[in-house]
PDB file of N, CA and C in Angstrom:
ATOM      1  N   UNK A   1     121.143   7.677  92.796  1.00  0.00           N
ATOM      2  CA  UNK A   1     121.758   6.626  92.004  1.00  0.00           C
ATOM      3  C   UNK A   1     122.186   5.457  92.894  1.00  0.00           C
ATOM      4  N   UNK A   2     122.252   5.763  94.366  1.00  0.00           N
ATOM      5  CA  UNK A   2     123.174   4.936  95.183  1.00  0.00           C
ATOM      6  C   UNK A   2     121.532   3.426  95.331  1.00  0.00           C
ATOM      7  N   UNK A   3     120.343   4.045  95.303  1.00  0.00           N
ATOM      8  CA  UNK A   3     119.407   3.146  95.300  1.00  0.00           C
ATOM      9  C   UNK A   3     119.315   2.292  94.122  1.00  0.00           C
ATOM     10  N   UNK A   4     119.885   3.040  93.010  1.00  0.00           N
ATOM     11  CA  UNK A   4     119.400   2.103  91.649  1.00  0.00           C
ATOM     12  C   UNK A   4     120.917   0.767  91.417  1.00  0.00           C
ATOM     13  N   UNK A   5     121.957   1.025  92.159  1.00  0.00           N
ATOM     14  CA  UNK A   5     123.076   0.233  92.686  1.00  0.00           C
ATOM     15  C   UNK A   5     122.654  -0.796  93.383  1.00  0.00           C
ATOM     16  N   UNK A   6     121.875  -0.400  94.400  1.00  0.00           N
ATOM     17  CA  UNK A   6     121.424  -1.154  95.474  1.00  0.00           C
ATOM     18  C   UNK A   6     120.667  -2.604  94.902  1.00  0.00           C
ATOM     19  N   UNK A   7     119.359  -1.948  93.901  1.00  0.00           N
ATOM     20  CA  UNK A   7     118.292  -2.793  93.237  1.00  0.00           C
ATOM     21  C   UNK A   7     119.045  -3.934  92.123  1.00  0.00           C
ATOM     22  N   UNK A   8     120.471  -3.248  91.101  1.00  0.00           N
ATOM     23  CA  UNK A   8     121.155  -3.795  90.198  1.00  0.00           C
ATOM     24  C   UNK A   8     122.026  -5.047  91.546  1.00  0.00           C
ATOM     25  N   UNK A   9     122.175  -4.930  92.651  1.00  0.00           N
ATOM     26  CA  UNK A   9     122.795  -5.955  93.318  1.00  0.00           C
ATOM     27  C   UNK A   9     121.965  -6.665  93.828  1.00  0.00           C
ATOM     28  N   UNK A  10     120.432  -6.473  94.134  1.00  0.00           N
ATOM     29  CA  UNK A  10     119.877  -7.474  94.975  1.00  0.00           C
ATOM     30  C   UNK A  10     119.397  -8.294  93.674  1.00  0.00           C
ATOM     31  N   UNK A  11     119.028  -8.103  92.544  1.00  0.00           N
ATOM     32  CA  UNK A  11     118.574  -8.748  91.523  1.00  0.00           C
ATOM     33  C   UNK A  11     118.766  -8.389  89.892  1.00  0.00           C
ATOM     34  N   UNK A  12     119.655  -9.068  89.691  1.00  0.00           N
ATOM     35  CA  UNK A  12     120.665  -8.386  88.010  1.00  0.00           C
ATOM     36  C   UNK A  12     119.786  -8.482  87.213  1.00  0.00           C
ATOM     37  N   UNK A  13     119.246  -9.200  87.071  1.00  0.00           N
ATOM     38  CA  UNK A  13     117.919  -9.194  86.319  1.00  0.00           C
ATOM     39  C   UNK A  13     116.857  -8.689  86.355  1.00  0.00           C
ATOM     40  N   UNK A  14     116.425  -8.097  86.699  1.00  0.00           N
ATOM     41  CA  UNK A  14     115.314  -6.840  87.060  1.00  0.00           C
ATOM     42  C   UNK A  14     116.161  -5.516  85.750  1.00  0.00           C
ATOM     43  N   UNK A  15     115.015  -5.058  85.180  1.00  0.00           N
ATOM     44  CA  UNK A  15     115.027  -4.152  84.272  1.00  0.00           C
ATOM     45  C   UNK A  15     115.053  -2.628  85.416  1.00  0.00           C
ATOM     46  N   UNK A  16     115.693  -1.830  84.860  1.00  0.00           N
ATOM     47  CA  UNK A  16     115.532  -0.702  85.602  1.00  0.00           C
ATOM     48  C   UNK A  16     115.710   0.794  84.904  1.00  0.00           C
ATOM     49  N   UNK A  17     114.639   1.764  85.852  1.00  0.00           N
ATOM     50  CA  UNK A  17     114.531   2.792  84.333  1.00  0.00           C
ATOM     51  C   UNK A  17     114.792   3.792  86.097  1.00  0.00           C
ATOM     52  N   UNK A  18     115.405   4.462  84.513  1.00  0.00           N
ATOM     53  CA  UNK A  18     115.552   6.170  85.344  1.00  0.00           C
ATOM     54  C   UNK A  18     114.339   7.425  85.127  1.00  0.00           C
ATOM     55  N   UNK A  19     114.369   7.578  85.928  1.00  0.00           N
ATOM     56  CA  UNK A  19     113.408   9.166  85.342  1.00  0.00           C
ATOM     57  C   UNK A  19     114.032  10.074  85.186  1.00  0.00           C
ATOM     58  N   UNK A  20     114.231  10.538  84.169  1.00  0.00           N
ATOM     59  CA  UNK A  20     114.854  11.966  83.866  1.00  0.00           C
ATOM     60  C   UNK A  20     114.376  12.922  83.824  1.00  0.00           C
ATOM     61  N   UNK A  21     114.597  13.750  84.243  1.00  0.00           N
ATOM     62  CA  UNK A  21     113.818  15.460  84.412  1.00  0.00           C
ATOM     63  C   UNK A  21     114.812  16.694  83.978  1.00  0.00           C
ATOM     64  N   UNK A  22     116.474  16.324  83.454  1.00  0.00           N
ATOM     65  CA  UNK A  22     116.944  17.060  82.958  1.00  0.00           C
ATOM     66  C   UNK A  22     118.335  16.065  82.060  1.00  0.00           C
ATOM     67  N   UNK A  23     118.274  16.760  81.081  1.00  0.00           N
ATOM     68  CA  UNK A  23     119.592  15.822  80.358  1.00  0.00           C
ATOM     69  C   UNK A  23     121.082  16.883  80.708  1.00  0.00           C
ATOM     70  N   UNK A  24     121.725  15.960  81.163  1.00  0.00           N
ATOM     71  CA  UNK A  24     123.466  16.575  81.481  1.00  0.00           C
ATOM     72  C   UNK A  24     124.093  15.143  81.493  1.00  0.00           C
ATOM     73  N   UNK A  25     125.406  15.183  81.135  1.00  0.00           N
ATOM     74  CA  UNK A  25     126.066  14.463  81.329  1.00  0.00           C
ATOM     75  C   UNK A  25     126.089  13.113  80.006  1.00  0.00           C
ATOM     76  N   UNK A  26     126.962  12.063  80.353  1.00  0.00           N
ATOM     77  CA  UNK A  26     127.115  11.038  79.651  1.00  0.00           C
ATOM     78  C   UNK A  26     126.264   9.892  79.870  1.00  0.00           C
ATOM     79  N   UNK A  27     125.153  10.015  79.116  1.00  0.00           N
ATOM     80  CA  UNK A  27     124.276   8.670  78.910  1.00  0.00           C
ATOM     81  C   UNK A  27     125.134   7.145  79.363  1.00  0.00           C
ATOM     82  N   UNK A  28     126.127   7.501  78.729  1.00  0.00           N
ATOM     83  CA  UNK A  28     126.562   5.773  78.916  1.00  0.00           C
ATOM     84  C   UNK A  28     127.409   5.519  79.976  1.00  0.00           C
ATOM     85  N   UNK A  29     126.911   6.181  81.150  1.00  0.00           N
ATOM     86  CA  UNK A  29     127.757   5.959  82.225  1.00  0.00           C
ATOM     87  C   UNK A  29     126.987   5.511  83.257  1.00  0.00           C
ATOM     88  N   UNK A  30     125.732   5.754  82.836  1.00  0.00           N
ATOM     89  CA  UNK A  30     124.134   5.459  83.786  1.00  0.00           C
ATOM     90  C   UNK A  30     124.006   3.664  83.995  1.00  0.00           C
ATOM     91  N   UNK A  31     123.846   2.831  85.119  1.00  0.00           N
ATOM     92  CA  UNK A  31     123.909   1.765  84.871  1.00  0.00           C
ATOM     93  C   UNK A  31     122.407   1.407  84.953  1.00  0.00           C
ATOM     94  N   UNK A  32     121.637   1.366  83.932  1.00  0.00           N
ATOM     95  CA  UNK A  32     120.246   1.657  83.922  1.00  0.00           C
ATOM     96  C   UNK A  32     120.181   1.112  82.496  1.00  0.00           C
ATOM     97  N   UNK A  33     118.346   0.214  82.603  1.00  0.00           N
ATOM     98  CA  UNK A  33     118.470  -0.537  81.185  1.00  0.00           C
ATOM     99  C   UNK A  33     117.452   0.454  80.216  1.00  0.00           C
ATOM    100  N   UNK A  34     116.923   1.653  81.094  1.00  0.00           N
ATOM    101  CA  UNK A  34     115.895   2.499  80.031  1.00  0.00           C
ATOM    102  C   UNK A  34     115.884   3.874  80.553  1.00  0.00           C
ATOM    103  N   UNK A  35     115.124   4.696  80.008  1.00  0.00           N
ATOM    104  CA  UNK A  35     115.548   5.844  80.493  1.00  0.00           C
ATOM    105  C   UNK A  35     113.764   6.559  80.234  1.00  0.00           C
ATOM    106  N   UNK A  36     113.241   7.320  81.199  1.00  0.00           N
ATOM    107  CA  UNK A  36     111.788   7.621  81.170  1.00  0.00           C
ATOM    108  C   UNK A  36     111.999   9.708  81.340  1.00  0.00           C
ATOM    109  N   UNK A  37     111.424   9.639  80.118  1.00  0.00           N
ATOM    110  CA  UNK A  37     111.498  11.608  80.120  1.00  0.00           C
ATOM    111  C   UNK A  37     109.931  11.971  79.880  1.00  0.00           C
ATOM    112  N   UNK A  38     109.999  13.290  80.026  1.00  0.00           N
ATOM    113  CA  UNK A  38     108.868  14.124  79.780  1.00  0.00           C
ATOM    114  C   UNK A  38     109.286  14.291  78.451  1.00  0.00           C
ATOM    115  N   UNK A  39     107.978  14.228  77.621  1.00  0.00           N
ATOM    116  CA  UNK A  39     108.287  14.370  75.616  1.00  0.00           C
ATOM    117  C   UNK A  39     108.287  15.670  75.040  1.00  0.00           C
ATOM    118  N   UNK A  40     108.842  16.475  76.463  1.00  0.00           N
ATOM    119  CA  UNK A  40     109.692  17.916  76.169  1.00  0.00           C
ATOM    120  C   UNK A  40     110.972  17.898  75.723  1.00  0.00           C
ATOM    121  N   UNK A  41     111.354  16.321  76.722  1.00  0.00           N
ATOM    122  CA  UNK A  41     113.415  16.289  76.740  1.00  0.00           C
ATOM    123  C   UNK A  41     113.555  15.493  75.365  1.00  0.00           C
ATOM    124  N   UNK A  42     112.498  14.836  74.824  1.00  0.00           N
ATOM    125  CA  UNK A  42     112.221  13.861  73.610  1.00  0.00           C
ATOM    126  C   UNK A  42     112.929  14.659  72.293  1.00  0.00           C
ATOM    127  N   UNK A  43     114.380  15.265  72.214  1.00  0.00           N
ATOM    128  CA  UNK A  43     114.446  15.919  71.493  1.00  0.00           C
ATOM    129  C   UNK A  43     115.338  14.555  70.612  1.00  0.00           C
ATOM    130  N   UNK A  44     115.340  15.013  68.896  1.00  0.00           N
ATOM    131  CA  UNK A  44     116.044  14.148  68.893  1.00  0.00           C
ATOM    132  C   UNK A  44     117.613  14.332  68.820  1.00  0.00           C
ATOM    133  N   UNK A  45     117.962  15.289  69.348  1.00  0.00           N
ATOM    134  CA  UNK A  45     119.590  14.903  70.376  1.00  0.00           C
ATOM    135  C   UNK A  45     119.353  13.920  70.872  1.00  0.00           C
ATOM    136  N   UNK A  46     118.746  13.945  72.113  1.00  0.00           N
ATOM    137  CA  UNK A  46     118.511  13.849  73.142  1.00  0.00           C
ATOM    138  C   UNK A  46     118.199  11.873  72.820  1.00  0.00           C
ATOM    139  N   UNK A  47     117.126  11.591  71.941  1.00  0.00           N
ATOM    140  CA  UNK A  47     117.293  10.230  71.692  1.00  0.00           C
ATOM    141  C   UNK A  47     118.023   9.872  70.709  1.00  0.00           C
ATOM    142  N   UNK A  48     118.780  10.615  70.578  1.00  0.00           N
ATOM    143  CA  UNK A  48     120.343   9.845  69.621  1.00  0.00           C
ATOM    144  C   UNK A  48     121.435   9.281  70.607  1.00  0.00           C
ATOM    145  N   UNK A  49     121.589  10.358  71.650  1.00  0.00           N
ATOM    146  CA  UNK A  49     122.196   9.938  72.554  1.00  0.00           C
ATOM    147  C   UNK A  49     122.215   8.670  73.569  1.00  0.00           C
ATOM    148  N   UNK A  50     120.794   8.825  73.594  1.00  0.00           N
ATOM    149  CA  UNK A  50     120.302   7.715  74.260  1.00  0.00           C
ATOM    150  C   UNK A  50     120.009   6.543  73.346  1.00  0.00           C
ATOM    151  N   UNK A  51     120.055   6.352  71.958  1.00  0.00           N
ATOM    152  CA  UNK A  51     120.876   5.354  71.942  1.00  0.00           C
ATOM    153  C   UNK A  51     121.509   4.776  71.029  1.00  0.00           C
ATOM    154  N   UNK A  52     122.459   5.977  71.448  1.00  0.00           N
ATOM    155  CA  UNK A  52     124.515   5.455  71.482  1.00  0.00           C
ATOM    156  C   UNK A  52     124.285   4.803  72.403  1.00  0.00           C
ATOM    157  N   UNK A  53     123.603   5.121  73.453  1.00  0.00           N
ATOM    158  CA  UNK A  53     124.262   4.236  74.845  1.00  0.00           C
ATOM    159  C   UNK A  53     123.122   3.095  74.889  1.00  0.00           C
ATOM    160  N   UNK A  54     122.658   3.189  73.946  1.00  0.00           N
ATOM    161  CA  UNK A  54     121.885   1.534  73.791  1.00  0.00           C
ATOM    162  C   UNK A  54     120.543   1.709  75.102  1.00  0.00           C
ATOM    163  N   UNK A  55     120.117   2.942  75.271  1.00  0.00           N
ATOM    164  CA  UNK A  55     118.815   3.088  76.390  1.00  0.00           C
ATOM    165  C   UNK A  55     117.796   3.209  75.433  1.00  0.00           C
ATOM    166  N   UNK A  56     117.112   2.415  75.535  1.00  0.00           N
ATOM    167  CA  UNK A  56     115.593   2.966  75.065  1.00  0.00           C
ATOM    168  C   UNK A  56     114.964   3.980  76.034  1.00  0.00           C
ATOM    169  N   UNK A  57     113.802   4.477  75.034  1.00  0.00           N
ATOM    170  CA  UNK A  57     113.515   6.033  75.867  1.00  0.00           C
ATOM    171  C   UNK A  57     111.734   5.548  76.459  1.00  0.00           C
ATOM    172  N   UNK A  58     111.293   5.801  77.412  1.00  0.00           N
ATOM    173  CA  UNK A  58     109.702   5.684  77.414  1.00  0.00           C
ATOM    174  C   UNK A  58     109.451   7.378  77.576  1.00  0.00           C
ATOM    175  N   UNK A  59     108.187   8.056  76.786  1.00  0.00           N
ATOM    176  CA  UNK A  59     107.896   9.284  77.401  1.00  0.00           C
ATOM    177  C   UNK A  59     107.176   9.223  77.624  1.00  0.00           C
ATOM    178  N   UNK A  60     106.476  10.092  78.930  1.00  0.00           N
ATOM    179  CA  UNK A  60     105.277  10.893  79.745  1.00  0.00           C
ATOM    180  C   UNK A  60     105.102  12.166  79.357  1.00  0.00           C
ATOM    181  N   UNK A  61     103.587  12.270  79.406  1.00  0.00           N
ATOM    182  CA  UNK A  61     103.091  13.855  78.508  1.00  0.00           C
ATOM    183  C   UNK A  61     102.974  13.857  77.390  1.00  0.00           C
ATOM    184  N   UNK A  62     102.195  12.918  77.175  1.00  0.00           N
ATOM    185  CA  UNK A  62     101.706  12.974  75.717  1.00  0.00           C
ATOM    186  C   UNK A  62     100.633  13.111  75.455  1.00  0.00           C
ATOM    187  N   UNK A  63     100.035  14.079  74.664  1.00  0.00           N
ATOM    188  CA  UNK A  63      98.684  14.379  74.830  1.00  0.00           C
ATOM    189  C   UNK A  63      97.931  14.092  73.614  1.00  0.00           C
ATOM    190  N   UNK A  64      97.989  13.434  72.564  1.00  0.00           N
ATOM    191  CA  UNK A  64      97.303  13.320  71.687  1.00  0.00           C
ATOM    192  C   UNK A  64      98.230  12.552  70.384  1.00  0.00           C
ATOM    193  N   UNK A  65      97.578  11.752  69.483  1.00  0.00           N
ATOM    194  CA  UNK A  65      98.220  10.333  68.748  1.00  0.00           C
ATOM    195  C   UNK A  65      99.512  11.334  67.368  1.00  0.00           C
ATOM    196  N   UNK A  66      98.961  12.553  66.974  1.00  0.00           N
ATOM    197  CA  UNK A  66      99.815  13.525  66.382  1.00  0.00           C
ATOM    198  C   UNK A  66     101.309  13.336  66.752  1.00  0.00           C
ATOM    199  N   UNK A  67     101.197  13.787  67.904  1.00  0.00           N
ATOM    200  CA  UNK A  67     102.489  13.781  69.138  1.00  0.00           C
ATOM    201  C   UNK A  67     102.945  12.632  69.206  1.00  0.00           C
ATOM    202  N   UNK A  68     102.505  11.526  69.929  1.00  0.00           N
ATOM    203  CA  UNK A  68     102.662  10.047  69.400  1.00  0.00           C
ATOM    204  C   UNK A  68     103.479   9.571  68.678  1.00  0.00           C
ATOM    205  N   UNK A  69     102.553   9.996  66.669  1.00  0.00           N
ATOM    206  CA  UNK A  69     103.400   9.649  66.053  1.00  0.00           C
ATOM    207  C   UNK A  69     104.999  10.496  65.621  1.00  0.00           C
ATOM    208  N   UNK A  70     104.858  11.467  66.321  1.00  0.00           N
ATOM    209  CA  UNK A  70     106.306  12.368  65.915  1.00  0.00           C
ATOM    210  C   UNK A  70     107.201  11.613  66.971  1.00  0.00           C
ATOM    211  N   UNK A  71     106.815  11.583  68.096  1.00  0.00           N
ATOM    212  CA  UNK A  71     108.035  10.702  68.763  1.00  0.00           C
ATOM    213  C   UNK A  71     108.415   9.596  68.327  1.00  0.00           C
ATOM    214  N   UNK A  72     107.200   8.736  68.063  1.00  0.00           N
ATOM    215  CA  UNK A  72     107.337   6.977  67.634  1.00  0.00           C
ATOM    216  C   UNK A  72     108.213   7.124  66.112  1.00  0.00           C
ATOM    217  N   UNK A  73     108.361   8.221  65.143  1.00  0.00           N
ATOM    218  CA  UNK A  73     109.019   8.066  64.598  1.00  0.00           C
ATOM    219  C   UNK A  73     110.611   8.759  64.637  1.00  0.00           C
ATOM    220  N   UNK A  74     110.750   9.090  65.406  1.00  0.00           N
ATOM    221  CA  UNK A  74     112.074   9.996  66.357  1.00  0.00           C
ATOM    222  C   UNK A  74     112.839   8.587  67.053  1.00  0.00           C
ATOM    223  N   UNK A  75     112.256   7.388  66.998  1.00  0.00           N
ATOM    224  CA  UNK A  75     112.548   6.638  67.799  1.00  0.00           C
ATOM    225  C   UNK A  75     111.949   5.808  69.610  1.00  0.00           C
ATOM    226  N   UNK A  76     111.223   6.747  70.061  1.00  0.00           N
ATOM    227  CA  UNK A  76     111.155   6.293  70.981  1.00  0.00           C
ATOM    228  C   UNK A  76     109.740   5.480  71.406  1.00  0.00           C
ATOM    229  N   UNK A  77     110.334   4.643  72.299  1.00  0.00           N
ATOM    230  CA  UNK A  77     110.173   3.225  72.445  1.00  0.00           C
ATOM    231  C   UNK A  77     108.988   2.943  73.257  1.00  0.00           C
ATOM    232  N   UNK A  78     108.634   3.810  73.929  1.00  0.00           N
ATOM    233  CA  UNK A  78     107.580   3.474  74.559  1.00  0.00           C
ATOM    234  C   UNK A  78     106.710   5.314  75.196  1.00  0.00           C
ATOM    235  N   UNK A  79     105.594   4.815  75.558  1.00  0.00           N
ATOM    236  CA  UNK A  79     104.786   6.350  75.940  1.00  0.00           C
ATOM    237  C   UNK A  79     104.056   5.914  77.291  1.00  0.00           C
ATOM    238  N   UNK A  80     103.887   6.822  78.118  1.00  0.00           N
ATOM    239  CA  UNK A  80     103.118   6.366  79.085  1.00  0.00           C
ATOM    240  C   UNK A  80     101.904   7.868  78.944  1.00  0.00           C
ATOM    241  N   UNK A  81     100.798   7.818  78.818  1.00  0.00           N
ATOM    242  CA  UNK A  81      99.705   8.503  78.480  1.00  0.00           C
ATOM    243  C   UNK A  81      98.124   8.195  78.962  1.00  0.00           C
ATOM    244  N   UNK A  82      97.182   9.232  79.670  1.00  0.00           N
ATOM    245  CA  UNK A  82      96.147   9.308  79.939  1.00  0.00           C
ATOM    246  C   UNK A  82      94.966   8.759  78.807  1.00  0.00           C
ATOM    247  N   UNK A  83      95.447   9.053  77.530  1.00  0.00           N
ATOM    248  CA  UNK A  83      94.693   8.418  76.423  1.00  0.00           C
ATOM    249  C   UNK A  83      94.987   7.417  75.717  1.00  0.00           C
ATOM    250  N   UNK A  84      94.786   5.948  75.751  1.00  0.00           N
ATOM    251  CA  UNK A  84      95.527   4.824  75.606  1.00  0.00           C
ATOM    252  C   UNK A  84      95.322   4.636  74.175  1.00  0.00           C
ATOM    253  N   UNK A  85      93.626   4.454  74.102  1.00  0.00           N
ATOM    254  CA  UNK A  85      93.064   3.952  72.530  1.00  0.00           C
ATOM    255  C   UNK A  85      93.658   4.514  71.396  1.00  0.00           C
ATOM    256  N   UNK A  86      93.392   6.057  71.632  1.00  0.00           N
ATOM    257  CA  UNK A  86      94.075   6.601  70.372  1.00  0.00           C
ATOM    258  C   UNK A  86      95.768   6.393  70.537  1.00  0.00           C
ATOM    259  N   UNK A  87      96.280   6.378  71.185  1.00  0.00           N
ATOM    260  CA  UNK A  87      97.620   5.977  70.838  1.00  0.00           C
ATOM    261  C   UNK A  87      97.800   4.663  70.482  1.00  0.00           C
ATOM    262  N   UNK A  88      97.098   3.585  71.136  1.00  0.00           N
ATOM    263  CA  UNK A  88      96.664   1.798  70.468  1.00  0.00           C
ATOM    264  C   UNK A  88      96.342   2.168  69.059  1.00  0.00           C
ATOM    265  N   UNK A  89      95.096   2.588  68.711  1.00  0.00           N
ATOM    266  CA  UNK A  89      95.061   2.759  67.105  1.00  0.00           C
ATOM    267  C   UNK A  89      96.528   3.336  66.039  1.00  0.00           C
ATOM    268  N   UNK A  90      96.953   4.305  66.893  1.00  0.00           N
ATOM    269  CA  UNK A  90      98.413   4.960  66.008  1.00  0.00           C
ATOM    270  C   UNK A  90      99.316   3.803  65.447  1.00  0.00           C
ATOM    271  N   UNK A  91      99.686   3.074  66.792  1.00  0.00           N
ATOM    272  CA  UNK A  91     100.676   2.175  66.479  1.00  0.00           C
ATOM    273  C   UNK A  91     100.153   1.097  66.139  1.00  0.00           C
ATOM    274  N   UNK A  92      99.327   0.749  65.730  1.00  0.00           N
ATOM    275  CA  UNK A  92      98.583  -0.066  64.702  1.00  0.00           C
ATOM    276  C   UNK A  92      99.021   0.688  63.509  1.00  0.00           C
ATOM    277  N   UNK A  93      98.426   1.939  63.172  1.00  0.00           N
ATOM    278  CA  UNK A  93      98.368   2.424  61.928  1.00  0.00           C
ATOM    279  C   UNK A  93      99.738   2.386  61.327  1.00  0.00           C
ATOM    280  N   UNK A  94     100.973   2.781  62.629  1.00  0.00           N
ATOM    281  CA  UNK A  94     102.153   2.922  61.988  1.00  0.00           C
ATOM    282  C   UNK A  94     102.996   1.585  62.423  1.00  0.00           C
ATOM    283  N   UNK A  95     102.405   0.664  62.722  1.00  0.00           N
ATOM    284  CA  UNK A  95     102.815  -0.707  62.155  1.00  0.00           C
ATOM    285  C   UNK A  95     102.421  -1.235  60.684  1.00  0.00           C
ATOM    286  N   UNK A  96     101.698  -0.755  59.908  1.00  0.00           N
ATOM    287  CA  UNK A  96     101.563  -1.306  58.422  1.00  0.00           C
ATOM    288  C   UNK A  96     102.384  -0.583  58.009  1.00  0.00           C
ATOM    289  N   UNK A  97     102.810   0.488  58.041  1.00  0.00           N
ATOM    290  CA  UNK A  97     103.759   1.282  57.064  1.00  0.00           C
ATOM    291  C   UNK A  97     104.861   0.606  57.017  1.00  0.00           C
ATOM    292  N   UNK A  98     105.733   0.733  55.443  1.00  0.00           N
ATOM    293  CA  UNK A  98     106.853   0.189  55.119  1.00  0.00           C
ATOM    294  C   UNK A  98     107.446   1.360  55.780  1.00  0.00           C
ATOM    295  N   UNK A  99     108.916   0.752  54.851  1.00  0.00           N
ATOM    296  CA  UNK A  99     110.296   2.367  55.507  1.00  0.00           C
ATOM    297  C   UNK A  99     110.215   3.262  54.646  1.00  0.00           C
ATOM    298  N   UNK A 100     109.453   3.292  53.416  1.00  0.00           N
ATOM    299  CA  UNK A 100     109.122   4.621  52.764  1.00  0.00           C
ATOM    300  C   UNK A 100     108.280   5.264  53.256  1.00  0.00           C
ATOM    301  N   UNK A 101     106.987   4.603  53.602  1.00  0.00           N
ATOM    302  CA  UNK A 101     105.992   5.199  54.074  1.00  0.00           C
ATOM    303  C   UNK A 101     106.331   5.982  55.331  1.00  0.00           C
ATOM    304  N   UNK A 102     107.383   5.359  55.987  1.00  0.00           N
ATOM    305  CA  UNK A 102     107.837   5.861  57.425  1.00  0.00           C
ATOM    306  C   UNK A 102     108.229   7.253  57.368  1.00  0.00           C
ATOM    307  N   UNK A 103     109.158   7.389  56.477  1.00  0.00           N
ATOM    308  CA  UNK A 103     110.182   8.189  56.361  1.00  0.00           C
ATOM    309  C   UNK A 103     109.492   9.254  55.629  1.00  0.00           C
ATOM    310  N   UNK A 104     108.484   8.874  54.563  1.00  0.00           N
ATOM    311  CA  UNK A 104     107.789  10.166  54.004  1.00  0.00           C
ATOM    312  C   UNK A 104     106.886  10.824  55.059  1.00  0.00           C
ATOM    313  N   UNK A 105     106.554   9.857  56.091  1.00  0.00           N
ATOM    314  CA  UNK A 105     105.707  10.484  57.265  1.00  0.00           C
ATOM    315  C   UNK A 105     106.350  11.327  57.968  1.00  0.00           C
ATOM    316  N   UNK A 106     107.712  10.670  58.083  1.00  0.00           N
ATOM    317  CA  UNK A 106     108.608  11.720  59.230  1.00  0.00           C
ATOM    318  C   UNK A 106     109.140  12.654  58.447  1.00  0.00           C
ATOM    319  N   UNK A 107     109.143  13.359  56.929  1.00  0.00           N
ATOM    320  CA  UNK A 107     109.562  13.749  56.401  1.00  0.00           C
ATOM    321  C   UNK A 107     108.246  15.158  56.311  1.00  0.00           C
ATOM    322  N   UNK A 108     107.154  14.930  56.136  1.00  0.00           N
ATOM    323  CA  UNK A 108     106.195  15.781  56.388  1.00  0.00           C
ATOM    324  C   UNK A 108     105.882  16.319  57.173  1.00  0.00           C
ATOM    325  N   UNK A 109     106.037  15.345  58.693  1.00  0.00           N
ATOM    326  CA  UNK A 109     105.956  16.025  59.713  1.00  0.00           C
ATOM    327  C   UNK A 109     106.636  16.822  60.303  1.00  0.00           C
ATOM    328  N   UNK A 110     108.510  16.761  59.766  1.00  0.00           N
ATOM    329  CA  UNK A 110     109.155  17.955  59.812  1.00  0.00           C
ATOM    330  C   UNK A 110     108.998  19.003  59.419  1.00  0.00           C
ATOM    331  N   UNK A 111     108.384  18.911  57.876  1.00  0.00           N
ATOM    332  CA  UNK A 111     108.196  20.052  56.993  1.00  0.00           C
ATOM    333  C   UNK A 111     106.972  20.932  57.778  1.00  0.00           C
ATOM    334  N   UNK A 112     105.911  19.785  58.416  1.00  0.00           N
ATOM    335  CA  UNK A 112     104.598  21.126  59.075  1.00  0.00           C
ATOM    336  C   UNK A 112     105.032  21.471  60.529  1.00  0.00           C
ATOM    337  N   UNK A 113     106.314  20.933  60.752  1.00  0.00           N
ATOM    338  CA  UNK A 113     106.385  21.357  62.214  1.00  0.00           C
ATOM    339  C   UNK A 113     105.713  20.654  63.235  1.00  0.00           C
ATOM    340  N   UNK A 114     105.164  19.056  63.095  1.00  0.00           N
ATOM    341  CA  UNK A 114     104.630  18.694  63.830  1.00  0.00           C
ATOM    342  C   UNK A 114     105.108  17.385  64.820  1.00  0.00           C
TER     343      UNK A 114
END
């Protein structure tokens, strides 16, 4: 943390993300403008918490646009992934949807477990 201090003083403006590899503690104590997990920790505790404390989330390990869309509608903000297109097509697809359409999506996908 003493490096990500370091970077917030040489230039305040510079965006800065954490990598997380385990959740403990109080989100809003992190002086960090995003927060980067494996879309194991992608729970949604886990991005409720994150943001109360106003962090957007990016995840790594995502393997297919299914997955994708269960996070993208969980909230989180960004994906970093080996398969770009099909996740480009997703968020296309789930940019036309209204907030019904949203919500009946995320509403199904709870129900199959996906």
């Amino acid at each position: 943390m003493r490096a990500l201090a370091v970077a917030r003083r040489a230039d305040p403006s510079i965006r800065i993300g954490l990598i997380v590899t385990a959740s403990t503690g109080d989100l809003r104590r992190l002086d960090v403008d995003l927060l980067v997990v494996d879309s194991r920790l992608a729970s949604s505790r886990f991005l409720a918490r994150a943001t109360a404390a106003g962090l957007p989330v990016t995840v790594w390990n995502v393997s297919d646009a299914d997955q994708f869309t269960q996070l993208a509608l969980r909230g989180v903000s960004g994906v970093i992934t080996p398969d770009v297109e099909p996740m480009r097509v997703r968020l296309i697809e789930l940019g036309k949807l209204d907030g019904i359409e949203r919500l009946l999506l995320a509403v199904r996908s709870r129900l199959l477990g996906r």
